[in-house]
Protein backbone atom coordinates (compact mmCIF):
# COMPACT_ATOMS: atom_id res chain seq x y z
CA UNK A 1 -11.94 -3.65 21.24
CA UNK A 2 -10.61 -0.37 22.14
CA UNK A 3 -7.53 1.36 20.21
CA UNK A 4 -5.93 3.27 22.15
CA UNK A 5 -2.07 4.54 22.46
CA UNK A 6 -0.07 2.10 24.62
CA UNK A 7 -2.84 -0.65 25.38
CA UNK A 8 -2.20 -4.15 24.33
CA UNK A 9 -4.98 -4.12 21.64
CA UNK A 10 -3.23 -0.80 20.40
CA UNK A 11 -0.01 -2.99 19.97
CA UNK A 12 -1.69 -6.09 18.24
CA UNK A 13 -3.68 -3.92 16.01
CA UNK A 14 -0.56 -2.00 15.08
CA UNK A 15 1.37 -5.58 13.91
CA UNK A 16 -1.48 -6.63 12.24
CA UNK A 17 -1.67 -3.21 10.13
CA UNK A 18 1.62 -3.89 9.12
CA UNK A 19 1.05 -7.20 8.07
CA UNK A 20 -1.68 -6.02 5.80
CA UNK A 21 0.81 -3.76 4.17
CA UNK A 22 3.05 -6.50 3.87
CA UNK A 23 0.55 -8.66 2.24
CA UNK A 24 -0.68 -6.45 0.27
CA UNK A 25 3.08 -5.35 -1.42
CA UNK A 26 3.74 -9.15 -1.97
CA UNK A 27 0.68 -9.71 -3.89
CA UNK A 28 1.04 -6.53 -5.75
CA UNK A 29 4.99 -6.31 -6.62
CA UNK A 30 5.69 -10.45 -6.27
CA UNK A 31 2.63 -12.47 -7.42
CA UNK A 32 1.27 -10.43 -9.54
CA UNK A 33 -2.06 -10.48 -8.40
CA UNK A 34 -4.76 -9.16 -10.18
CA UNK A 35 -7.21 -6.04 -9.61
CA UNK A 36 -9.56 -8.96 -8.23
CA UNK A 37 -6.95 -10.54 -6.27
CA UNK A 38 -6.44 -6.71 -4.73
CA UNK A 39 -9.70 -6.19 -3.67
CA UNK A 40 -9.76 -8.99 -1.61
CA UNK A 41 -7.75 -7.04 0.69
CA UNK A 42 -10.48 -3.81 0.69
CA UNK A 43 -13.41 -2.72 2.21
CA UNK A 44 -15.94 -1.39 -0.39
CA UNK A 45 -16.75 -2.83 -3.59
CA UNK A 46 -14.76 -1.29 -6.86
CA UNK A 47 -11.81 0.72 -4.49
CA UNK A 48 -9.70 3.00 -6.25
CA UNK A 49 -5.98 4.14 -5.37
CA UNK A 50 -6.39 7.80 -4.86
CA UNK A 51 -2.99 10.03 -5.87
CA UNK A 52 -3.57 13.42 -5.16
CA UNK A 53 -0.99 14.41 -7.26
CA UNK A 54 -1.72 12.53 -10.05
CA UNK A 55 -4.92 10.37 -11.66
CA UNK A 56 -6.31 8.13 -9.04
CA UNK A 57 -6.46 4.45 -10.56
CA UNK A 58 -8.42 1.07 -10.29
CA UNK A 59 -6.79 -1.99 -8.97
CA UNK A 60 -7.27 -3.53 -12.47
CA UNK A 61 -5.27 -0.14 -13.67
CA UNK A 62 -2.19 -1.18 -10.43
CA UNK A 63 -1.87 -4.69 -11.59
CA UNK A 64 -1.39 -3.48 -15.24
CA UNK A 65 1.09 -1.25 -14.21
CA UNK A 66 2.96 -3.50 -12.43
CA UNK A 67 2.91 -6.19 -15.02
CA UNK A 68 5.04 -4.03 -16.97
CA UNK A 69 7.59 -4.43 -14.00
CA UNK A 70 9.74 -7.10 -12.67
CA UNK A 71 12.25 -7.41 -10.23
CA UNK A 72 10.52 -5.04 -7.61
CA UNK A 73 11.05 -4.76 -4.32
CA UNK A 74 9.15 -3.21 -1.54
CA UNK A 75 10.78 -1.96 2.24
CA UNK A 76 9.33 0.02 4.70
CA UNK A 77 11.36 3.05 5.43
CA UNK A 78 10.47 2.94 9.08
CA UNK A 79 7.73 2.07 11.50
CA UNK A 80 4.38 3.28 10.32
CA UNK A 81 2.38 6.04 12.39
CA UNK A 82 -0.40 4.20 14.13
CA UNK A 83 -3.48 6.78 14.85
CA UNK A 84 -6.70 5.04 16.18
CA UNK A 85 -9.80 6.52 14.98
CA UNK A 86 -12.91 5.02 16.28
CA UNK A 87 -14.03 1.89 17.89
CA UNK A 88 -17.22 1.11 16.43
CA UNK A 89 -16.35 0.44 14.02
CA UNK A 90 -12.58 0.00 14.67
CA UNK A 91 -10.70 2.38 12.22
CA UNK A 92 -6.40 3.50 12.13
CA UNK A 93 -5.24 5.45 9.95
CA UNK A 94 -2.03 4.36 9.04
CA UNK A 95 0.93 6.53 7.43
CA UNK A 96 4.08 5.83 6.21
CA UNK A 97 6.57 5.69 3.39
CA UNK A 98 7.87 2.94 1.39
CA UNK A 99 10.92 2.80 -0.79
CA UNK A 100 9.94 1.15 -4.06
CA UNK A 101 12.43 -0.10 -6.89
CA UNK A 102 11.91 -2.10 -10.09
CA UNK A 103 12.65 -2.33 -13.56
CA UNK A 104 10.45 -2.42 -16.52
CA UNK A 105 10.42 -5.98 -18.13
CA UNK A 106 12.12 -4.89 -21.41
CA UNK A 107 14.45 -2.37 -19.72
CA UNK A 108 18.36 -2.64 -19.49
CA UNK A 109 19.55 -4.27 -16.06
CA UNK A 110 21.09 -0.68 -15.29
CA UNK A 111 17.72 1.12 -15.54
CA UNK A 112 16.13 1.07 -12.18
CA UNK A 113 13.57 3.00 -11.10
CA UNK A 114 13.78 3.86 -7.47
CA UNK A 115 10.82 5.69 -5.89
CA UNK A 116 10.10 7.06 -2.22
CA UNK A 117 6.48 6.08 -1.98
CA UNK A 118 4.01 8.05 1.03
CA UNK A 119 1.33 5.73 2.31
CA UNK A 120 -2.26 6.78 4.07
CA UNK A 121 -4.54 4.30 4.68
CA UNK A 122 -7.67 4.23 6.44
CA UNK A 123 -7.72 0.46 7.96
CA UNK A 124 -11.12 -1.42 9.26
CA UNK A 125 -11.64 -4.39 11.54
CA UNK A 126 -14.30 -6.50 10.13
CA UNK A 127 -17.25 -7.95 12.55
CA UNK A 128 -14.96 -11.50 11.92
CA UNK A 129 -11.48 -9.66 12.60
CA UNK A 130 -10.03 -9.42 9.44
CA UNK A 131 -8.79 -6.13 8.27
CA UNK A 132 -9.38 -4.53 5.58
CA UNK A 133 -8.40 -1.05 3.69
CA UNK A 134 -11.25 1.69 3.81
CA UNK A 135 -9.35 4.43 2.18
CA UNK A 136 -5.99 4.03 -0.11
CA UNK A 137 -4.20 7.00 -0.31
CA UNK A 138 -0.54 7.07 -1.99
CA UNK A 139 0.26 10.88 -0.90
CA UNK A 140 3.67 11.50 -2.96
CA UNK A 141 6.18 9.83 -5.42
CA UNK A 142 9.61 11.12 -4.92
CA UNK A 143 12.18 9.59 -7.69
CA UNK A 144 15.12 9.59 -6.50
CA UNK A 145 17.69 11.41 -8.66
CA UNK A 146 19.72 8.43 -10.07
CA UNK A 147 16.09 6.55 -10.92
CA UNK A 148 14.83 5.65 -14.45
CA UNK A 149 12.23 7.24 -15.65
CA UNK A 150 8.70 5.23 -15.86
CA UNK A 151 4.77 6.59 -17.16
CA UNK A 152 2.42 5.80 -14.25
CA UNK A 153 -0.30 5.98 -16.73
């Protein structure tokens, strides 16, 4: 299957990238899945979240962080940037930004923290079609002015 701009496989490949990051945000921010449950959704064995501006963290390390955090939401801020990489094997790299709010459990109802999240992922088609993440790269957290304040770490 080729990927390139403006051919049908392009198109499908681009929905079904998106549906990854769907899936993947539910799990994380509404189920609660755990590191395990994460993985699932990666290519290599033990994958990391890599923050360039910060430490880069385990799955395990994500799902603790977001068990300290309920009523999250997750919404794309606008159609992700679709760039095909290779065909064999078949590789995007998809970029984009999220916005991200939440509160932690034993916060105040008035304390949300609101956060511009920046998205890079390298994303792989399997030999059986499935796709999964190669490379995880959250590029920036912007807080917006009125958020709460919350340790990453």
């Amino acid at each position: 299957m080729r990927l390139e701009e403006g051919t049908k496989n392009y198109g499908n490949h681009k929905r079904r990238g998106h549906r990854v990051d769907e899936k993947v945000s539910r799990l994380v921010t509404f189920d609660k899945g755990t590191g395990a449950d994460q993985a699932a959704f990666f290519l290599h064995p033990e994958p990391r979240i890599f923050i360039p501006h910060g430490e880069d963290i385990s799955l395990e390390t994500n799902y603790e962080i977001h068990q300290k955090l309920k009523n999250e939401m997750h919404a794309p801020f606008a159609e992700w940037q679709i760039i095909p990489l290779s065909s064999r094997p078949e590789r995007v790299r998809a970029i984009g930004a999220v916005y991200w709010q939440g509160r932690l459990i034993d916060s105040s109802d008035d304390a949300l923290i609101k956060c511009v999240v920046g998205e890079d992922w390298i994303v792989q088609r399997t030999s059986s079609g499935d796709l999964k993440i190669a490379l995880y790269i959250n590029s920036y957290h912007h807080f917006l002015p009125d958020s709460a304040p919350i340790d990453l770490k």
